[in-house]
N, C-alpha and C. Protein backbone atom coordinates (compact mmCIF):
# COMPACT_ATOMS: atom_id res chain seq x y z
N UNK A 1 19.35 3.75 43.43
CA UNK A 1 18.86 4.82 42.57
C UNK A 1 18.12 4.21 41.40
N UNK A 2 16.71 4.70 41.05
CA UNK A 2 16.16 4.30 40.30
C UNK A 2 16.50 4.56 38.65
N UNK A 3 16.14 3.73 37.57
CA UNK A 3 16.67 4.31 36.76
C UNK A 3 15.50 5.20 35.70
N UNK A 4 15.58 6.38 35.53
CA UNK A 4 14.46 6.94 34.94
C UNK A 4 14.75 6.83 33.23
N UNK A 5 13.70 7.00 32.46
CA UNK A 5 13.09 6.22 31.55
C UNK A 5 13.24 7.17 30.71
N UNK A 6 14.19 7.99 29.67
CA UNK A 6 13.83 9.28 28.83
C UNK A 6 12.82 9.42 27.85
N UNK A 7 12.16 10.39 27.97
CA UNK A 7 10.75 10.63 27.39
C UNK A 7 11.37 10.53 25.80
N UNK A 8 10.59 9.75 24.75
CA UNK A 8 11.15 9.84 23.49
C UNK A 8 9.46 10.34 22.73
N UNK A 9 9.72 11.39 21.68
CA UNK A 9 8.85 11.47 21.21
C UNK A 9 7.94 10.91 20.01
N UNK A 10 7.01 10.22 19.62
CA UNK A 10 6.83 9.09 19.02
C UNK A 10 7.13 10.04 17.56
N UNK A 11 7.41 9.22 16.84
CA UNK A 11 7.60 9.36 14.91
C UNK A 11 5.95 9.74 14.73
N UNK A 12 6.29 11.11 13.97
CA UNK A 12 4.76 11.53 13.69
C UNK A 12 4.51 10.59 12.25
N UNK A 13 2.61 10.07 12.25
CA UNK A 13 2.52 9.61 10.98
C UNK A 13 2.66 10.29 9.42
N UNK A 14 3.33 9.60 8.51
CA UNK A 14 3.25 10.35 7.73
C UNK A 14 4.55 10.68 7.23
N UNK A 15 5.85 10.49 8.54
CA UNK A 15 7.11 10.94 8.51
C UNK A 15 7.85 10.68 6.91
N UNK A 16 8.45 11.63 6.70
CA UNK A 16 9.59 11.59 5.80
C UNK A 16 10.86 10.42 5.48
N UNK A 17 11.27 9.80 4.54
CA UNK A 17 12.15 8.59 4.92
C UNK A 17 13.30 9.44 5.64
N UNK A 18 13.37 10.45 5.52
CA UNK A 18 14.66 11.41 5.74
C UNK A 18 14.35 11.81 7.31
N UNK A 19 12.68 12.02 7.51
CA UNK A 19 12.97 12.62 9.17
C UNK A 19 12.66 11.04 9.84
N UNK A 20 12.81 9.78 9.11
CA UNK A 20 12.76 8.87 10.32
C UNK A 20 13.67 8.60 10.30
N UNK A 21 15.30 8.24 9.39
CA UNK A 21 16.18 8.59 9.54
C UNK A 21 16.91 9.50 10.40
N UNK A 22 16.19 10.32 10.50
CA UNK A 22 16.67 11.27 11.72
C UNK A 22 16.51 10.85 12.92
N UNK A 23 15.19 10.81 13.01
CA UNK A 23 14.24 10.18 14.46
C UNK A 23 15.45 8.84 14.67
N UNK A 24 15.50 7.60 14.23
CA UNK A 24 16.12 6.66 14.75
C UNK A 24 17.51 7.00 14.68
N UNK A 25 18.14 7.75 14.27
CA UNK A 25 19.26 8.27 14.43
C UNK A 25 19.54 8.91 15.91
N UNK A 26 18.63 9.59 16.05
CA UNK A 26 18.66 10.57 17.28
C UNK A 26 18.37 9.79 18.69
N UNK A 27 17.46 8.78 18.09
CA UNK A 27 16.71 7.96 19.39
C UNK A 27 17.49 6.06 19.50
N UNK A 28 18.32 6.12 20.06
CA UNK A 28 18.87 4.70 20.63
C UNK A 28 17.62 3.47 20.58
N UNK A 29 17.79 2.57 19.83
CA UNK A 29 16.86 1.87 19.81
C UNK A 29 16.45 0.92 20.69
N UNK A 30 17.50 0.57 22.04
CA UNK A 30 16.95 -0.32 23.52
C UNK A 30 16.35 1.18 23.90
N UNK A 31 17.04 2.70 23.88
CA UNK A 31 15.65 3.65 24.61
C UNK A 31 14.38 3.12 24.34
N UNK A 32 14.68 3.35 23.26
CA UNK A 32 13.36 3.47 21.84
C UNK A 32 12.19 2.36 22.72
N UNK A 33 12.58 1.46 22.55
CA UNK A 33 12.22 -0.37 23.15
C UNK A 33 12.15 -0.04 24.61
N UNK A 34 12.82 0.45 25.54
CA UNK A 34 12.40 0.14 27.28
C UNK A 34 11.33 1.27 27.04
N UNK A 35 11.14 2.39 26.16
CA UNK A 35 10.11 3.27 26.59
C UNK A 35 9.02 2.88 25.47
N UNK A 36 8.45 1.78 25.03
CA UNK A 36 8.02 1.29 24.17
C UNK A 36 7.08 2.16 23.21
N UNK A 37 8.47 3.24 22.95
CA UNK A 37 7.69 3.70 21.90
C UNK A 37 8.07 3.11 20.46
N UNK A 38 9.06 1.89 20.25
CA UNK A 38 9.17 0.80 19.36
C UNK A 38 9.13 -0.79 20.18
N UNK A 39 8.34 -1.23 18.83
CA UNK A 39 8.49 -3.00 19.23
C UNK A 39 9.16 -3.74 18.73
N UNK A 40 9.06 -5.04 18.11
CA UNK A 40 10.19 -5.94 17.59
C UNK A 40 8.83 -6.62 17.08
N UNK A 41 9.13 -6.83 16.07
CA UNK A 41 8.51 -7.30 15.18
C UNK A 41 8.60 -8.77 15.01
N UNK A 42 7.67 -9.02 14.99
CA UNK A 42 8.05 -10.99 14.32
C UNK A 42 7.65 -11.14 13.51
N UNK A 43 6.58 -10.59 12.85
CA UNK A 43 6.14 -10.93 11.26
C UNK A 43 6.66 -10.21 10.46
N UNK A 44 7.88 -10.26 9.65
CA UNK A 44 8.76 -10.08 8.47
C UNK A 44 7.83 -9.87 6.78
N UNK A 45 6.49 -10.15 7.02
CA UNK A 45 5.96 -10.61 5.40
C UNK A 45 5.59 -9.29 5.10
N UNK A 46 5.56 -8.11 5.43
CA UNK A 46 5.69 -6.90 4.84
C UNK A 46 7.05 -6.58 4.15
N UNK A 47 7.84 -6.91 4.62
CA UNK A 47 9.42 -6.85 4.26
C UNK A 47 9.89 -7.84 3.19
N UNK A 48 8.76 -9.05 3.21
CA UNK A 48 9.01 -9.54 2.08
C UNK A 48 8.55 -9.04 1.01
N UNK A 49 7.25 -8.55 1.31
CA UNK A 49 6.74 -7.83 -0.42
C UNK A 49 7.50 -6.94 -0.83
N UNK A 50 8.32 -5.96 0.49
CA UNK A 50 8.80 -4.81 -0.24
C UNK A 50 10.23 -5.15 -0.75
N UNK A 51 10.62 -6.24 -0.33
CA UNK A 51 11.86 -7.03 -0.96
C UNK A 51 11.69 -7.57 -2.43
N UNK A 52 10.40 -8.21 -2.54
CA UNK A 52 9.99 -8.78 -3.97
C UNK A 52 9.56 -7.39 -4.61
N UNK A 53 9.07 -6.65 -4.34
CA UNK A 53 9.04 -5.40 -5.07
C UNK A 53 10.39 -4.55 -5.97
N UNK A 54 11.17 -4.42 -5.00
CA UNK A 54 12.47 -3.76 -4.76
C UNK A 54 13.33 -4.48 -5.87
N UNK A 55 13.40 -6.27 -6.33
CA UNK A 55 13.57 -6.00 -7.13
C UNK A 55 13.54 -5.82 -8.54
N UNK A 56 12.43 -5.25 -8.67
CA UNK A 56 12.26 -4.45 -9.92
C UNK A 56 12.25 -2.94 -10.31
N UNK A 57 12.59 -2.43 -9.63
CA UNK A 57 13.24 -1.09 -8.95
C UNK A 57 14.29 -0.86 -9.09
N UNK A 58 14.18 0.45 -9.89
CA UNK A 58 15.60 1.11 -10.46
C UNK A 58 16.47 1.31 -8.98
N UNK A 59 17.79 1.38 -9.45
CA UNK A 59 18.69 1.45 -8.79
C UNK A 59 19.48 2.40 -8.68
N UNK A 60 18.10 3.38 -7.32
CA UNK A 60 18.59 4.80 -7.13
C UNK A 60 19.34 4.80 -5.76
N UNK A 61 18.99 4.28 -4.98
CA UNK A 61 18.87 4.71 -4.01
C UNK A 61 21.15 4.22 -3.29
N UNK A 62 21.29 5.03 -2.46
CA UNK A 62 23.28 4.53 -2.56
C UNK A 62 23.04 4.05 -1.08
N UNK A 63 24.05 3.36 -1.25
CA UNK A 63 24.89 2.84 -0.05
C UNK A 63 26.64 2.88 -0.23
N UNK A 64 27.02 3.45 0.68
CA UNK A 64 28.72 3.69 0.56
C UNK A 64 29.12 2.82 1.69
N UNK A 65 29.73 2.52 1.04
CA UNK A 65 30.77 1.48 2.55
C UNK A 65 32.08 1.09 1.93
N UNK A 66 32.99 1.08 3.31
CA UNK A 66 34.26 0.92 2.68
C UNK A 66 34.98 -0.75 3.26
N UNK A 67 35.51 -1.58 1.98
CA UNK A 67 35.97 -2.53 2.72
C UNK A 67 37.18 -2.62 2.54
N UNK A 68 38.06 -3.91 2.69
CA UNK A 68 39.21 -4.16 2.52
C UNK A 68 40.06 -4.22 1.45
N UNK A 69 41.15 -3.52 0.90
CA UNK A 69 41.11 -3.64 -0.64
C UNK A 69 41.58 -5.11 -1.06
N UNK A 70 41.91 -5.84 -0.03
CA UNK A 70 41.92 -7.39 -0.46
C UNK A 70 40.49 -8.10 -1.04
N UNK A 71 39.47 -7.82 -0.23
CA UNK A 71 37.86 -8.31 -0.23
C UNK A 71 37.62 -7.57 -1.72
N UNK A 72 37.68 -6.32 -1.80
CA UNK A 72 37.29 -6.08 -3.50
C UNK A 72 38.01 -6.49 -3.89
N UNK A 73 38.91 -6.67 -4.06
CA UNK A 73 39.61 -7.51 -5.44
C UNK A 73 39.15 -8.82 -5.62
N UNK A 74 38.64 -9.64 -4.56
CA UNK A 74 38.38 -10.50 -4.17
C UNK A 74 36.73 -10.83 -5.02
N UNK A 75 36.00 -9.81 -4.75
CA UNK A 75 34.95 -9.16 -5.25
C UNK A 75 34.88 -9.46 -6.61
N UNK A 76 35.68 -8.22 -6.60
CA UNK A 76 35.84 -7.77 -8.64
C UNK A 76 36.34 -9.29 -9.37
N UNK A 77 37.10 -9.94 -8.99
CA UNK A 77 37.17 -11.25 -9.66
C UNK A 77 36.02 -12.19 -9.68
N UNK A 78 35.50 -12.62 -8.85
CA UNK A 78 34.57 -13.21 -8.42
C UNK A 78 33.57 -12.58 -9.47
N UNK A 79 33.43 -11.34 -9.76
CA UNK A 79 32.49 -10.55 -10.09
C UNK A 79 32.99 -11.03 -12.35
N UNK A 80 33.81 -10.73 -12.19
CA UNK A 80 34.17 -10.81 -13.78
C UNK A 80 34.18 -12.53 -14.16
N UNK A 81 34.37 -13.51 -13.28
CA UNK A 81 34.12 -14.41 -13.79
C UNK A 81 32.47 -14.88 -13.86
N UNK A 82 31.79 -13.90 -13.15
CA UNK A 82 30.19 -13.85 -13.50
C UNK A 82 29.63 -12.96 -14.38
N UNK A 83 30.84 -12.80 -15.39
CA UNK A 83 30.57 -11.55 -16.30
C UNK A 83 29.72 -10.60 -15.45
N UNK A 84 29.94 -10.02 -14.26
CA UNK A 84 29.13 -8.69 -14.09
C UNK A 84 30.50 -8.02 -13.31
N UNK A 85 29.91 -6.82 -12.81
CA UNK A 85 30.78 -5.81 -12.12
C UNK A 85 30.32 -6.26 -10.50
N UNK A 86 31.65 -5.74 -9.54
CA UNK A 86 31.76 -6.10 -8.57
C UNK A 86 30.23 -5.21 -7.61
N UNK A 87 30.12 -4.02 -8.24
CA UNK A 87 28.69 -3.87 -7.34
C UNK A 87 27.31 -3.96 -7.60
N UNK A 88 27.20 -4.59 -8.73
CA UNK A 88 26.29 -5.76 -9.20
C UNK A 88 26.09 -6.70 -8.14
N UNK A 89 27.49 -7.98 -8.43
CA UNK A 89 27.20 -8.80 -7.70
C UNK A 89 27.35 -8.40 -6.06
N UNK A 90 28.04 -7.50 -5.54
CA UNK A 90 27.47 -7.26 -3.87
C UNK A 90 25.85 -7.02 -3.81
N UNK A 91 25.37 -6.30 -4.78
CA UNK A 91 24.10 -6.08 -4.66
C UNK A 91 23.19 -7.39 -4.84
N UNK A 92 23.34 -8.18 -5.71
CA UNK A 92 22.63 -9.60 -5.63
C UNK A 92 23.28 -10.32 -4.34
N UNK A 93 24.32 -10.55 -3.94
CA UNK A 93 24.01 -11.16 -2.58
C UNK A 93 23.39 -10.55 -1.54
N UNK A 94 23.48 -9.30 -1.35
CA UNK A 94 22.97 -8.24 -0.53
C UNK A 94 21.22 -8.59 -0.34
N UNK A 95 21.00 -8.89 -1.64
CA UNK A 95 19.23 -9.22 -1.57
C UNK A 95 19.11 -10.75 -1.41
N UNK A 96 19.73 -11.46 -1.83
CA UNK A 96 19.66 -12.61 -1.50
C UNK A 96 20.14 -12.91 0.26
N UNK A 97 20.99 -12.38 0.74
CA UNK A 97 21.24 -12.65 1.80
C UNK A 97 20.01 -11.74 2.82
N UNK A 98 19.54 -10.73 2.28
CA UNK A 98 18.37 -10.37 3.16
C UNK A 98 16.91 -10.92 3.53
N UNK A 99 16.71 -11.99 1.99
CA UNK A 99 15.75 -12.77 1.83
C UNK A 99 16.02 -13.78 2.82
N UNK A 100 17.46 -13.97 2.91
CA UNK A 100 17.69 -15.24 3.97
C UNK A 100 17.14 -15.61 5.31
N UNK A 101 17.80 -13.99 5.84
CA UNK A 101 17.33 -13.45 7.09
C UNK A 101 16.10 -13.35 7.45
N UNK A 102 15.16 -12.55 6.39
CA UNK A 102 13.91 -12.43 6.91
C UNK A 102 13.02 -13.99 6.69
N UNK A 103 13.62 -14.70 5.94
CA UNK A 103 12.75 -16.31 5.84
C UNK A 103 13.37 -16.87 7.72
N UNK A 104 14.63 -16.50 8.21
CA UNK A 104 14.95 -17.23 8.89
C UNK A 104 14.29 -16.64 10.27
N UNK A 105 14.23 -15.38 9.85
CA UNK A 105 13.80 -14.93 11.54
C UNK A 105 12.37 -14.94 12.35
């Protein structure tokens, strides 16, 4: 039995950060990829500007996540002996560790 290919409809230009959020929400991203209506990227240097951009950019935008209450405490110390607050410093490794990635990939 063959395996058929589900029709995905491409992200109109122009999209909303909220309806591509949706769109890749809705759409599995190996679908996305065997019906190549996404690729894989190898050049990262757009992602770097908007990384060097980003940070100088107020700090609106949230991320919630929940970890271990051992790891925050873990955190929050770590964090007060760098005189800052614990989601300060997640947020500076957070960008530093993304800079990592995209230099490495």
């Amino acid at each position: 039995m063959k395996n058929k290919k589900r029709a995905i409809p491409p992200l109109r230009k122009g999209a909303s950060e909220r309806e591509i959020v949706r769109w890749t929400s809705k759409h599995d991203v190996f679908d996305r990829l065997d019906t190549d209506i996404s690729e894989v990227a190898e050049d990262h240097s757009d992602l770097d500007r908007v990384l060097q951009e980003a940070l100088f950019e107020d700090n609106t935008a949230q991320l919630n996540m929940r970890i271990p209450p051992a790891m925050k405490a873990v955190l929050s110390r770590l964090a007060r002996q760098r005189t800052t607050d614990a989601t300060t410093l997640a947020r500076i490794w957070l960008a530093e560790r993304i800079e990592r990635e995209l230099k490495s990939g």
